[in-house]
Protein backbone atom coordinates (compact mmCIF):
# COMPACT_ATOMS: atom_id res chain seq x y z
CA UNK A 1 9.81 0.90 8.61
CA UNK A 2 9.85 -2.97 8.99
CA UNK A 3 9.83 -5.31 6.95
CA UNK A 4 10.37 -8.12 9.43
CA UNK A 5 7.80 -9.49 11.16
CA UNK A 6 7.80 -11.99 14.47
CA UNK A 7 5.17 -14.98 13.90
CA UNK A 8 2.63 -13.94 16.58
CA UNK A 9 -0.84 -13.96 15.30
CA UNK A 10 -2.12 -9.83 14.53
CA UNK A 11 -5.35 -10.12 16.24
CA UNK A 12 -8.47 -9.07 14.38
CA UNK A 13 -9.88 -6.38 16.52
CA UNK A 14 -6.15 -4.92 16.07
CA UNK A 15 -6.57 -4.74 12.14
CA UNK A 16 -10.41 -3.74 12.95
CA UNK A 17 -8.70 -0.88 14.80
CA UNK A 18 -6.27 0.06 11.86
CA UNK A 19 -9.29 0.20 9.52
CA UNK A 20 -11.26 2.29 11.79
CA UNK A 21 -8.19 4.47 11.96
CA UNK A 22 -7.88 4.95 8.27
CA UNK A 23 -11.33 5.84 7.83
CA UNK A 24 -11.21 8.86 9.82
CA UNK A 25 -8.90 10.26 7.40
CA UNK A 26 -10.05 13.54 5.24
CA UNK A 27 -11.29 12.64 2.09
CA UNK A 28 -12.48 15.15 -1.13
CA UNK A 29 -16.20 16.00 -0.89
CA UNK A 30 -16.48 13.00 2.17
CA UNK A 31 -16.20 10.74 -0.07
CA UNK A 32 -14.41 8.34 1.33
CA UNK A 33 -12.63 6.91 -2.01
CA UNK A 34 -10.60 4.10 -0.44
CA UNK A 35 -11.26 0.73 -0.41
CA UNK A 36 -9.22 -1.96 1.73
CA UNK A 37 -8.66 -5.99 1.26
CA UNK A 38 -7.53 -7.96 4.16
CA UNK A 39 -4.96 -10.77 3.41
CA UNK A 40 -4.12 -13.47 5.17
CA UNK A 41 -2.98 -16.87 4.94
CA UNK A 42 -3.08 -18.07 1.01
CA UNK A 43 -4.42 -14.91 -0.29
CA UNK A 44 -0.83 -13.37 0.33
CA UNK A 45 0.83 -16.43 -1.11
CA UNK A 46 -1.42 -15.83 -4.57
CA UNK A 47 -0.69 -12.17 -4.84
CA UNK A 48 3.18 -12.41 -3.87
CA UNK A 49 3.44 -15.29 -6.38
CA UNK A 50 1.16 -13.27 -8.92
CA UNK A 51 2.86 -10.20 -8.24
CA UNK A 52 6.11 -11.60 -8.79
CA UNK A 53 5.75 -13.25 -11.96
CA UNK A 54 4.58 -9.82 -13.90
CA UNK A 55 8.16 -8.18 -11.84
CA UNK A 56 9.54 -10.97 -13.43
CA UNK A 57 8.27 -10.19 -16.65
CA UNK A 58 9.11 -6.25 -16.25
CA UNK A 59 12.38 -7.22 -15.20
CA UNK A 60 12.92 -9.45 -18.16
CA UNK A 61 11.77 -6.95 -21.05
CA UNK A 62 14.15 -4.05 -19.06
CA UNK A 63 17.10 -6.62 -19.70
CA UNK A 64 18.04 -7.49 -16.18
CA UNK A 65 20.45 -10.21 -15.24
CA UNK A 66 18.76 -13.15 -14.15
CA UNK A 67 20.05 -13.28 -10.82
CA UNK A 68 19.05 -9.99 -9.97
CA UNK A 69 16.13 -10.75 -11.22
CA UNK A 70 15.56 -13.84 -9.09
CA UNK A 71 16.66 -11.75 -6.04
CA UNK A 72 14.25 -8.93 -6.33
CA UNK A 73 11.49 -11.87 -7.17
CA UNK A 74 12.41 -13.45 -4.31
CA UNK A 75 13.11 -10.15 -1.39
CA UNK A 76 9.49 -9.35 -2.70
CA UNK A 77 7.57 -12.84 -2.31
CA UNK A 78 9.72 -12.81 1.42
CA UNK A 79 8.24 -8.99 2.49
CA UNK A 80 4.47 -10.10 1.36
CA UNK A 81 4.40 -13.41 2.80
CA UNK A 82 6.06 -13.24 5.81
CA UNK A 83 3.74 -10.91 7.10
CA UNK A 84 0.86 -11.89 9.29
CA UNK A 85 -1.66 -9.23 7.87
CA UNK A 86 -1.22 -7.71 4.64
CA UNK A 87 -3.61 -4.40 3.96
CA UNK A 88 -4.27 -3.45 0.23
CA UNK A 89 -5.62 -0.03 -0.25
CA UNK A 90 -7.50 0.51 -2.92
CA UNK A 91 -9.02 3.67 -4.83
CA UNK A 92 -12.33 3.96 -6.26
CA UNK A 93 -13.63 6.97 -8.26
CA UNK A 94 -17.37 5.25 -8.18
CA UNK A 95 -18.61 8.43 -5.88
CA UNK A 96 -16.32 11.33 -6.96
CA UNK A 97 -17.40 13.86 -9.12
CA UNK A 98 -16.98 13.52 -12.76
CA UNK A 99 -16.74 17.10 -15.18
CA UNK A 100 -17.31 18.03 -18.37
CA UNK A 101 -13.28 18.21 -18.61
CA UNK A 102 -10.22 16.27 -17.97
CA UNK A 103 -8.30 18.88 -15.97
CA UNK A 104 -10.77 18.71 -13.24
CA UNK A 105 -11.38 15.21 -13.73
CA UNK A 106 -7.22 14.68 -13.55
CA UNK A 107 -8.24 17.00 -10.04
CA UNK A 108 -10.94 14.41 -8.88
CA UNK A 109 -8.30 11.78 -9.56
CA UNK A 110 -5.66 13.18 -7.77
CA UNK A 111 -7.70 13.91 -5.29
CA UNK A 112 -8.67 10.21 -4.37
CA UNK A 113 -5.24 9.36 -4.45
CA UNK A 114 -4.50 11.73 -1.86
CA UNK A 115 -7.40 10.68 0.56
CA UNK A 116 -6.02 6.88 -0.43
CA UNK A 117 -2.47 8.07 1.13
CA UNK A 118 -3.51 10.26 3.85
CA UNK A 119 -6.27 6.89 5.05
CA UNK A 120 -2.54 4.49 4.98
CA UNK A 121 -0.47 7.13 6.95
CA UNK A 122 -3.35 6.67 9.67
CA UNK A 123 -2.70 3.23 9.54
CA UNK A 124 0.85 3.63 9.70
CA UNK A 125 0.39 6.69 12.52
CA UNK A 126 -1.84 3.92 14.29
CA UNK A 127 0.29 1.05 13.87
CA UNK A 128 3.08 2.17 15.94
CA UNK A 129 0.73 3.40 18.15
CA UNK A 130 -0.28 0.02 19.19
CA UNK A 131 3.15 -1.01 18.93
CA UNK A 132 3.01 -2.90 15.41
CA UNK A 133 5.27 -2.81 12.70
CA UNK A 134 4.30 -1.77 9.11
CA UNK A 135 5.99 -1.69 5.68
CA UNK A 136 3.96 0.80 2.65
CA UNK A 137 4.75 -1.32 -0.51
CA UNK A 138 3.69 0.57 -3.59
CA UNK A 139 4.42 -2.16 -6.11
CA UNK A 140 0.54 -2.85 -6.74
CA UNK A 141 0.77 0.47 -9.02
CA UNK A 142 2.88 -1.32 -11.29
CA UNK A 143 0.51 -4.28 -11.65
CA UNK A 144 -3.09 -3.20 -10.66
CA UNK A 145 -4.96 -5.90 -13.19
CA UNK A 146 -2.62 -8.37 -11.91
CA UNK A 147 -4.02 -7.60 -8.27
CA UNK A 148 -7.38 -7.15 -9.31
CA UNK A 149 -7.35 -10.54 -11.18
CA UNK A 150 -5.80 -12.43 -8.42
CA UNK A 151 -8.12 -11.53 -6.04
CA UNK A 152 -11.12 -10.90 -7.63
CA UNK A 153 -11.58 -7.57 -6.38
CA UNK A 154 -14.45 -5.35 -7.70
CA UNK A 155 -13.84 -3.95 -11.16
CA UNK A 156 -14.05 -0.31 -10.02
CA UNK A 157 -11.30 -0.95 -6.99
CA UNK A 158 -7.97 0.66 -8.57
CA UNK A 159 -5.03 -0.61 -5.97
CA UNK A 160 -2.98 1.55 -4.85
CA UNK A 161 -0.80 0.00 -2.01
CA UNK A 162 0.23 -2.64 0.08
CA UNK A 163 0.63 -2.12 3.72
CA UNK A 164 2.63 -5.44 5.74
CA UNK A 165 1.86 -5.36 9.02
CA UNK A 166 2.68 -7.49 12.29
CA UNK A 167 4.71 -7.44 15.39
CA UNK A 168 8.02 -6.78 14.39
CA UNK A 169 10.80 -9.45 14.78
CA UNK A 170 13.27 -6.27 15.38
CA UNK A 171 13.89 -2.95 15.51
CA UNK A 172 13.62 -2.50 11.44
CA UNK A 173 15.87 -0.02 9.64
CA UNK A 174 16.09 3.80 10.42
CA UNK A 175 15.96 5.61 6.87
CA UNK A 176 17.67 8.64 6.46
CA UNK A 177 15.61 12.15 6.04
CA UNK A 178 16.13 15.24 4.38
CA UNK A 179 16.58 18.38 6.58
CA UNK A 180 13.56 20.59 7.42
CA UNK A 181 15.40 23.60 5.53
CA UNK A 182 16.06 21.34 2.31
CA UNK A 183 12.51 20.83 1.69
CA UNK A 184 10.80 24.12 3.04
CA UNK A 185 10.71 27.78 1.31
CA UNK A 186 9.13 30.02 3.58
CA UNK A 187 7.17 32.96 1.80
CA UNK A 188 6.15 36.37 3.52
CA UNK A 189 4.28 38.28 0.49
């Protein structure tokens, strides 16, 4: 993961690349829920700022110190903006089936959200393919109509993530990973 990027320009047949990448992910049906905004320039500046006001806010009501509070604010206006590209993935349920119930409905839903995640790992897959770094942010979920507002996105676009991405200004951080055999049950019959 990195979450520091170098200031070389990401070229746009690069993030053209990415896209193309992400829409050859599997989708429920084929119907291809995901939606993606492009940020650059000022557009990142008005949803980091926008973004960090409402973790502000959250921060605030859970009774945080105000330092901490200013850090957070602050580490997450730094990871947004100081990326050259910034890729926000969005849902849409517009073409997915809808049912005369909620549990399949809660299905359909799910569903999208997992075509959503699988599209962003190609990205990510692709990314260090072509030898760019990428960060998945997931704070959008805890602000969707602040994204939506800020960028005027279509009414129907649900956001989902945010994906930095650049050339990376280092090696980033290795995270540590949970063995094989801590996460896997194999079953016979």
């Amino acid at each position: 993961m990195i979450r520091r990027y170098s200031d070389r320009t990401l070229p746009r047949e690069l993030v053209i690349a990415l896209l193309e990448a992400a829409t050859r992910a599997p989708s429920p049906h084929n119907r291809q829920p995901w939606r993606f905004a492009v940020l650059t320039g000022n557009a990142r500046v008005r949803l980091a700022i926008a973004m960090g006001e409402r973790l502000r806010e959250d921060l605030t009501r859970d009774g945080v110190a105000p330092e901490q509070i200013a850090r957070d604010v602050a580490r997450s206006y730094q990871r947004i903006t100081s990326a050259p590209v910034c890729l926000l993935a969005c849902m849409t349920l517009r073409d997915m089936d809808v049912y005369s119930d909620e549990r399949r409905n809660a299905a359909e839903r799910w569903m999208a959200g997992q075509a959503v995640a699988a599209a962003l790992q190609n990205v990510l897959l692709t990314a260090t393919d072509l030898g760019l770094g990428a960060c998945w942010m997931c704070a959008p979920l805890f602000c969707p109509q602040t994204v939506i507002q800020t960028l005027g996105l279509p009414e129907d676009w649900q956001p989902q993530a945010l994906i930095t991405l650049g050339y990376p200004a280092d090696a980033g951080k290795p995270r540590d990973r949970r063995p094989v055999d801590e996460v896997t049950i194999w079953l016979d019959n």
